[in-house]
Protein backbone atom coordinates (compact mmCIF):
# COMPACT_ATOMS: atom_id res chain seq x y z
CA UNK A 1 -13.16 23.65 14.36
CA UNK A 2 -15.04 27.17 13.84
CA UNK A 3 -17.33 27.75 10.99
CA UNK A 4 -16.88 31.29 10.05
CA UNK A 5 -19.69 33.36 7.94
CA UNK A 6 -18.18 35.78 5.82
CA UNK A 7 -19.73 38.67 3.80
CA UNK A 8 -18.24 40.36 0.46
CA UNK A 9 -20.41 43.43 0.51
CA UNK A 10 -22.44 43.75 -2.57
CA UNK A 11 -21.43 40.19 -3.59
CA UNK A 12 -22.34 37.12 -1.47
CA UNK A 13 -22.84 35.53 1.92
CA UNK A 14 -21.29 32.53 2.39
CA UNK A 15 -19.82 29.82 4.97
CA UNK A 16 -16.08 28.33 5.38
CA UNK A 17 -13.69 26.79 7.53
CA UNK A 18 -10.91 28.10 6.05
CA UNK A 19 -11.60 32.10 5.63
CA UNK A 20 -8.23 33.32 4.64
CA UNK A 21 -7.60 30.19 1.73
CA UNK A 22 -11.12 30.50 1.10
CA UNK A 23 -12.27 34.25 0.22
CA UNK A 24 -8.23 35.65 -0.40
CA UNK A 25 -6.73 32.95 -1.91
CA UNK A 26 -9.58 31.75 -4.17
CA UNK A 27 -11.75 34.41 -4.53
CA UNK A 28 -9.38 37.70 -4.63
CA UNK A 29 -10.69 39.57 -2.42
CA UNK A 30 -8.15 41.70 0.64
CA UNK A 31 -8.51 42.11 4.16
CA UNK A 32 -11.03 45.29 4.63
CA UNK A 33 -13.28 44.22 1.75
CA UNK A 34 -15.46 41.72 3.82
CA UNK A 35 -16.29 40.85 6.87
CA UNK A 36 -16.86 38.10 9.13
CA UNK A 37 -20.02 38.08 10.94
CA UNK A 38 -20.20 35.13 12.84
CA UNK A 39 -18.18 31.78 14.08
CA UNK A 40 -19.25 28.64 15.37
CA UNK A 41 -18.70 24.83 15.41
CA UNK A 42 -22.10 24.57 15.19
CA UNK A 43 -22.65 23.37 11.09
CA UNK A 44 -26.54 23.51 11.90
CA UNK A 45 -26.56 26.83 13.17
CA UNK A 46 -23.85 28.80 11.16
CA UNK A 47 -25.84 27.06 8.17
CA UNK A 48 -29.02 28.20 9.05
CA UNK A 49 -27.98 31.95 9.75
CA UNK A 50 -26.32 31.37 6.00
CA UNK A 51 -29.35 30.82 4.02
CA UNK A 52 -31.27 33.52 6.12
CA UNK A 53 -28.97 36.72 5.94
CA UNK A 54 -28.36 35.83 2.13
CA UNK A 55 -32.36 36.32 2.26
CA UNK A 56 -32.06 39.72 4.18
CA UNK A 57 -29.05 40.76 2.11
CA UNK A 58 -31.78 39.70 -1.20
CA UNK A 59 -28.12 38.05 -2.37
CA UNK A 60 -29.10 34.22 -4.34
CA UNK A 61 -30.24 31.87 -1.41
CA UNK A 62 -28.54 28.64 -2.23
CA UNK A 63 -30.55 25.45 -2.91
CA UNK A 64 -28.30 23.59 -0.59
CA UNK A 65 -27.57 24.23 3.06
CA UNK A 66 -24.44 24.17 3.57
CA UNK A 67 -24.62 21.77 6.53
CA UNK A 68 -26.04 19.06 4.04
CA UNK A 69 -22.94 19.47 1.85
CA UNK A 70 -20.71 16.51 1.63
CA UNK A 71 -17.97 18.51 0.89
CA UNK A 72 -18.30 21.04 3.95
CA UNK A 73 -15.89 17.90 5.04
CA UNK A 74 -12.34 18.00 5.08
CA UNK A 75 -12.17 15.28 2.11
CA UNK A 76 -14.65 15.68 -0.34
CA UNK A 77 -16.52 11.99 -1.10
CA UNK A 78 -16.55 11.66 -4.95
CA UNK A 79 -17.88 8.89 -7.02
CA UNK A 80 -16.03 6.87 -9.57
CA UNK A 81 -17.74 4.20 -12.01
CA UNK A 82 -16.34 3.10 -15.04
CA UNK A 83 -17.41 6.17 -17.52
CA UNK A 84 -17.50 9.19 -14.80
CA UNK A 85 -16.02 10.68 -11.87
CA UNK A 86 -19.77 12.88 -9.98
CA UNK A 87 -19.05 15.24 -7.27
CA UNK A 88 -21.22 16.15 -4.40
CA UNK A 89 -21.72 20.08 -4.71
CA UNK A 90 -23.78 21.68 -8.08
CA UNK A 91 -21.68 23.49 -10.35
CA UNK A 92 -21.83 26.65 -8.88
CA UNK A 93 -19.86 25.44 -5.84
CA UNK A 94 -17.53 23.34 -7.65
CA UNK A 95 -14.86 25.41 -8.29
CA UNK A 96 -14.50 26.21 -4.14
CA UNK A 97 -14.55 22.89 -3.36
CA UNK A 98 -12.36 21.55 -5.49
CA UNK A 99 -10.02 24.36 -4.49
CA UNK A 100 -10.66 23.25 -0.69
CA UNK A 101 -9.34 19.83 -1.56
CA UNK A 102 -6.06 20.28 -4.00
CA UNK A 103 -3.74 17.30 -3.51
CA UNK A 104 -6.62 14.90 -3.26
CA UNK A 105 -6.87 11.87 -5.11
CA UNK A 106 -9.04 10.86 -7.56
CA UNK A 107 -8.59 7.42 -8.77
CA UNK A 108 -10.69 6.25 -11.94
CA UNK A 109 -10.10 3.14 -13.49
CA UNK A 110 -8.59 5.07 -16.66
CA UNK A 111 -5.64 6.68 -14.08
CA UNK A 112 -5.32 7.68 -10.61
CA UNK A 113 -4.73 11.61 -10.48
CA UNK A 114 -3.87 14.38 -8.29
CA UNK A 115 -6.04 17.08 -7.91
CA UNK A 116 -3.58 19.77 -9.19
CA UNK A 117 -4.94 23.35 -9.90
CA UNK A 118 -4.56 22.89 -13.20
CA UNK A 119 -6.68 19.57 -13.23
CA UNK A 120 -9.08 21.52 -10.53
CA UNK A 121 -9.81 24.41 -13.24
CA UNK A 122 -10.30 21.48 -16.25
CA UNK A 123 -13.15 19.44 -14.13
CA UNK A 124 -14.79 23.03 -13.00
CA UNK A 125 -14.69 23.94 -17.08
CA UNK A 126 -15.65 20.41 -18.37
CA UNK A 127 -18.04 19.35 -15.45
CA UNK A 128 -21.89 18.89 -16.15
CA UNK A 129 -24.81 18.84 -14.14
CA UNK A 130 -25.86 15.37 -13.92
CA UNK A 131 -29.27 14.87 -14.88
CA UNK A 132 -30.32 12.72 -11.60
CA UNK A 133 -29.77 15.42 -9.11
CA UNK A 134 -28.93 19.10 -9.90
CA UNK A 135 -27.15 19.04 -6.81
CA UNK A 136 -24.20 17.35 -8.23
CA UNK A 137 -21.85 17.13 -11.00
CA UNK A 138 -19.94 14.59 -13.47
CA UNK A 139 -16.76 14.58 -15.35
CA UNK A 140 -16.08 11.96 -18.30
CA UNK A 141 -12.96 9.58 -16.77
CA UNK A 142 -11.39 9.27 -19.92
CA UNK A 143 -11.30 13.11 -20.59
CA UNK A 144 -9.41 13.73 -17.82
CA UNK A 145 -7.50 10.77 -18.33
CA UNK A 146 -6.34 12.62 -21.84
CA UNK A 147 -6.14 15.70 -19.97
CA UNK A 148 -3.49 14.46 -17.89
CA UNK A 149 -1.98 11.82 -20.32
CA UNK A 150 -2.89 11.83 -23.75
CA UNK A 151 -3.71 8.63 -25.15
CA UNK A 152 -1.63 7.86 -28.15
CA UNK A 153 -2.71 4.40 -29.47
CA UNK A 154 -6.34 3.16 -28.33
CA UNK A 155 -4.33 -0.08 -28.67
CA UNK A 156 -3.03 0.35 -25.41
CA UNK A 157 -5.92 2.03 -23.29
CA UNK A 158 -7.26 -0.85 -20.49
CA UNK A 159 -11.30 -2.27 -21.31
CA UNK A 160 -13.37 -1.39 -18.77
CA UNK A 161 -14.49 -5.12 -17.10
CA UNK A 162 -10.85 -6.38 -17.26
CA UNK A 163 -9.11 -7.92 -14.82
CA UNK A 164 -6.92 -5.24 -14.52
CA UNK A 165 -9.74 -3.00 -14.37
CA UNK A 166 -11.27 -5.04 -11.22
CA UNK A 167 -8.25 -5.02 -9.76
CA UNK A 168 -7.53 -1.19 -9.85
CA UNK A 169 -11.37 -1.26 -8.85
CA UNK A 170 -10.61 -3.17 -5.29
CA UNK A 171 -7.57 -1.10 -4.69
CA UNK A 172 -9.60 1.94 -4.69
CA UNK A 173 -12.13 0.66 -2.32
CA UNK A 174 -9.17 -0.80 0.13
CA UNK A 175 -7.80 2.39 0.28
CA UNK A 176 -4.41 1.59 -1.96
CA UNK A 177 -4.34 3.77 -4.28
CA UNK A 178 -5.53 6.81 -2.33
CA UNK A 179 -3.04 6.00 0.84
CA UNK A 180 -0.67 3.01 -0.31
CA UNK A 181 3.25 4.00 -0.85
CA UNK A 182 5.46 2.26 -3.82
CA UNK A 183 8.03 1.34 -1.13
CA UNK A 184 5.80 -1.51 0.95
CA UNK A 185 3.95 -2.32 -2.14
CA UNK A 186 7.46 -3.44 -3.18
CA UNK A 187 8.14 -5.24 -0.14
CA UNK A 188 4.76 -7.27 -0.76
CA UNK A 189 5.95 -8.23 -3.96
CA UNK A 190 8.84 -9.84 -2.32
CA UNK A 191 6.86 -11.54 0.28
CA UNK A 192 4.80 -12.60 -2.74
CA UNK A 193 8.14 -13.68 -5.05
CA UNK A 194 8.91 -15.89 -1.69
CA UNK A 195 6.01 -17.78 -1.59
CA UNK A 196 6.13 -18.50 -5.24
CA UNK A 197 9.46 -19.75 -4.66
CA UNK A 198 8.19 -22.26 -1.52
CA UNK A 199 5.33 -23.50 -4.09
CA UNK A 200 7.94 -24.62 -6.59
CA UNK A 201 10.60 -26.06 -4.66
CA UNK A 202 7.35 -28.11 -2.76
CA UNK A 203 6.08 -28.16 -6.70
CA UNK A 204 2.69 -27.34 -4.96
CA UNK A 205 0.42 -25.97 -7.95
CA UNK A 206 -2.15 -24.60 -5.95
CA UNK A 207 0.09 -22.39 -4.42
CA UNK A 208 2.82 -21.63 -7.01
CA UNK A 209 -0.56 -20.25 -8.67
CA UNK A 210 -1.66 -18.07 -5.57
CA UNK A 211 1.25 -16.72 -5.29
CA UNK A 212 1.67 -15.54 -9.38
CA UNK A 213 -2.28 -14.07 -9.08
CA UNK A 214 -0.93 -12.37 -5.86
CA UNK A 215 2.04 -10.78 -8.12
CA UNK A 216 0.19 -9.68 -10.47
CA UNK A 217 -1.95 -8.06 -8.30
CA UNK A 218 0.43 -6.20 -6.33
CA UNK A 219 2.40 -5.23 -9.86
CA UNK A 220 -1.07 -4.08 -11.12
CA UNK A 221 -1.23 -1.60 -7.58
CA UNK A 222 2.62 -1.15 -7.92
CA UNK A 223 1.75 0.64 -11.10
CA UNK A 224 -1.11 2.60 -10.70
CA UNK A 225 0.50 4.32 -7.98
CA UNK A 226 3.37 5.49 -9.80
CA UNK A 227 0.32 6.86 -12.52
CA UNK A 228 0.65 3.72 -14.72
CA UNK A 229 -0.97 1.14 -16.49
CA UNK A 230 0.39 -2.44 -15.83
CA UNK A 231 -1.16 -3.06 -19.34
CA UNK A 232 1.42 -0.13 -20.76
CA UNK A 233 4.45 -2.02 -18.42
CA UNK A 234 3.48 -5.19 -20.32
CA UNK A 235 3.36 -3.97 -23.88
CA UNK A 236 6.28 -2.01 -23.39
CA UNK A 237 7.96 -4.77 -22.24
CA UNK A 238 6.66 -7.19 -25.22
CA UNK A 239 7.51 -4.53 -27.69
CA UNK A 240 11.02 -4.24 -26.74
CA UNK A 241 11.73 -8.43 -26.55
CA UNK A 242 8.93 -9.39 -29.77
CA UNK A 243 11.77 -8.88 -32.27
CA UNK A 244 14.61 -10.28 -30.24
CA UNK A 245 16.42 -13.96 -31.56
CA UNK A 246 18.48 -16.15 -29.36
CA UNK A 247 18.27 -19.47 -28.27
CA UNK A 248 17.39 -21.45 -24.85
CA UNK A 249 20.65 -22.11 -22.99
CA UNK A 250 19.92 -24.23 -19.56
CA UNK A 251 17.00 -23.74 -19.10
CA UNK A 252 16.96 -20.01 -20.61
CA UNK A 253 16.43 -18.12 -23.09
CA UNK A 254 19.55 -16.27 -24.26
CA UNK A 255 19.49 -13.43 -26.17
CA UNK A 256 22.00 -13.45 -29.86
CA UNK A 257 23.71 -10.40 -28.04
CA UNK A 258 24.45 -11.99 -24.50
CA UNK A 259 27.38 -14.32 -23.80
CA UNK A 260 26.45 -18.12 -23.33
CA UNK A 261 28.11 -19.88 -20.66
């Protein structure tokens, strides 16, 4: 892996690992109108020669070396809490970074997103400087939330402190909703609907109510993977049967509209 400092004469000094993506792609510029001027795998040393030729070149030295930079790393580390989404570069670096990592995700216990360039140019316009440390930078989670999905009803828009909500929480930190797939979610469901079916035919309450929790849980992951709410499945669900008449036919409830046996 080779560090490569680049040089837009008359513009900037600055540090990459991906020099093509980085200055052509992002930035505009064509083969011919910079230059490279050094590689190396060495972060300490390619960052050090970074902040001193931007000195001898009198371009803006930047506050951070680049070798302290979280998101000199091939996944950039961001932090979610319940109100905001911070990431680990100032706002004047933003904008590469988040450009570094498109297809990343970014899960917030509003939604779990995609980092699109169309969401990566929202957080760079709507992204402040958080008052802590000038070296980072927040988004709001529910203002990218209605970016992405606009919220219609508050009605249906999960509390932060829910279950649901603590749920979604653990998921993130497990690593399921950045690198789980629908398909073996499903399967765990299953699993799941198999054990609940051993704790009733035993009529063992402890586990028949295991093995719903466990459900719910996996339904709750199930969902936010496919860029749901399992509190939107559930009201969906209750709005479509609230209205509905029948009556209970061995054991179930039969809709005015189905056939009784």
């Amino acid at each position: 892996m080779k560090y490569k400092l680049y040089h837009i004469p008359g513009k900037k000094i600055g540090v990459t690992l991906d020099l093509k993506h980085r200055v052509e792609t992002q930035q505009g510029y064509k083969p011919g109108e910079y230059e490279v001027l050094m590689e190396s795998d060495d972060i300490v040393l390619i960052s050090d020669m970074e902040l001193a030729l931007q000195a001898l070149y009198t371009y803006p030295v930047d506050q951070t070396p680049y070798k302290n930079l979280n998101c000199n790393k091939p996944t950039m580390r961001v932090n979610v809490t319940d109100q905001t989404t911070t990431f680990p570069v100032p706002l004047n670096k933003l904008k590469g970074r988040l450009m570094d990592n498109l297809g990343m995700g970014i899960v917030t216990p509003l939604y779990s997103h995609s980092l699109t360039p169309e969401l990566a140019t929202w957080i760079q316009n709507n992204a402040v400087t958080s008052q802590f440390n000038s070296e980072r930078c927040f988004i709001y989670n529910k203002a990218m939330r209605n970016f992405e999905k606009p919220i219609e009803s508050e009605a249906i828009t999960p509390l932060s402190g829910t279950i649901y909500t603590k749920i979604r929480q653990w998921a993130k930190v497990k690593g399921i909703l950045s690198s789980g797939d629908t398909k073996t979610q499903y399967i765990k469901l299953m699993e799941e609907a198999g054990e609940l079916a051993e704790g009733l035919l035993k009529k063992d309450k402890p586990e028949i109510k295991d093995a719903i929790g466990d459900m719910v849980v996996v339904l709750t992951n199930l969902a936010s993977l496919e860029g749901l709410f399992i509190e939107d499945c559930i009201q969906s669900a209750y709005d479509v049967i609230k209205d509905r008449t029948g009556v209970m036919d061995n054991g179930t409830f039969v809709k005015f509209d189905q056939k009784l046996n």
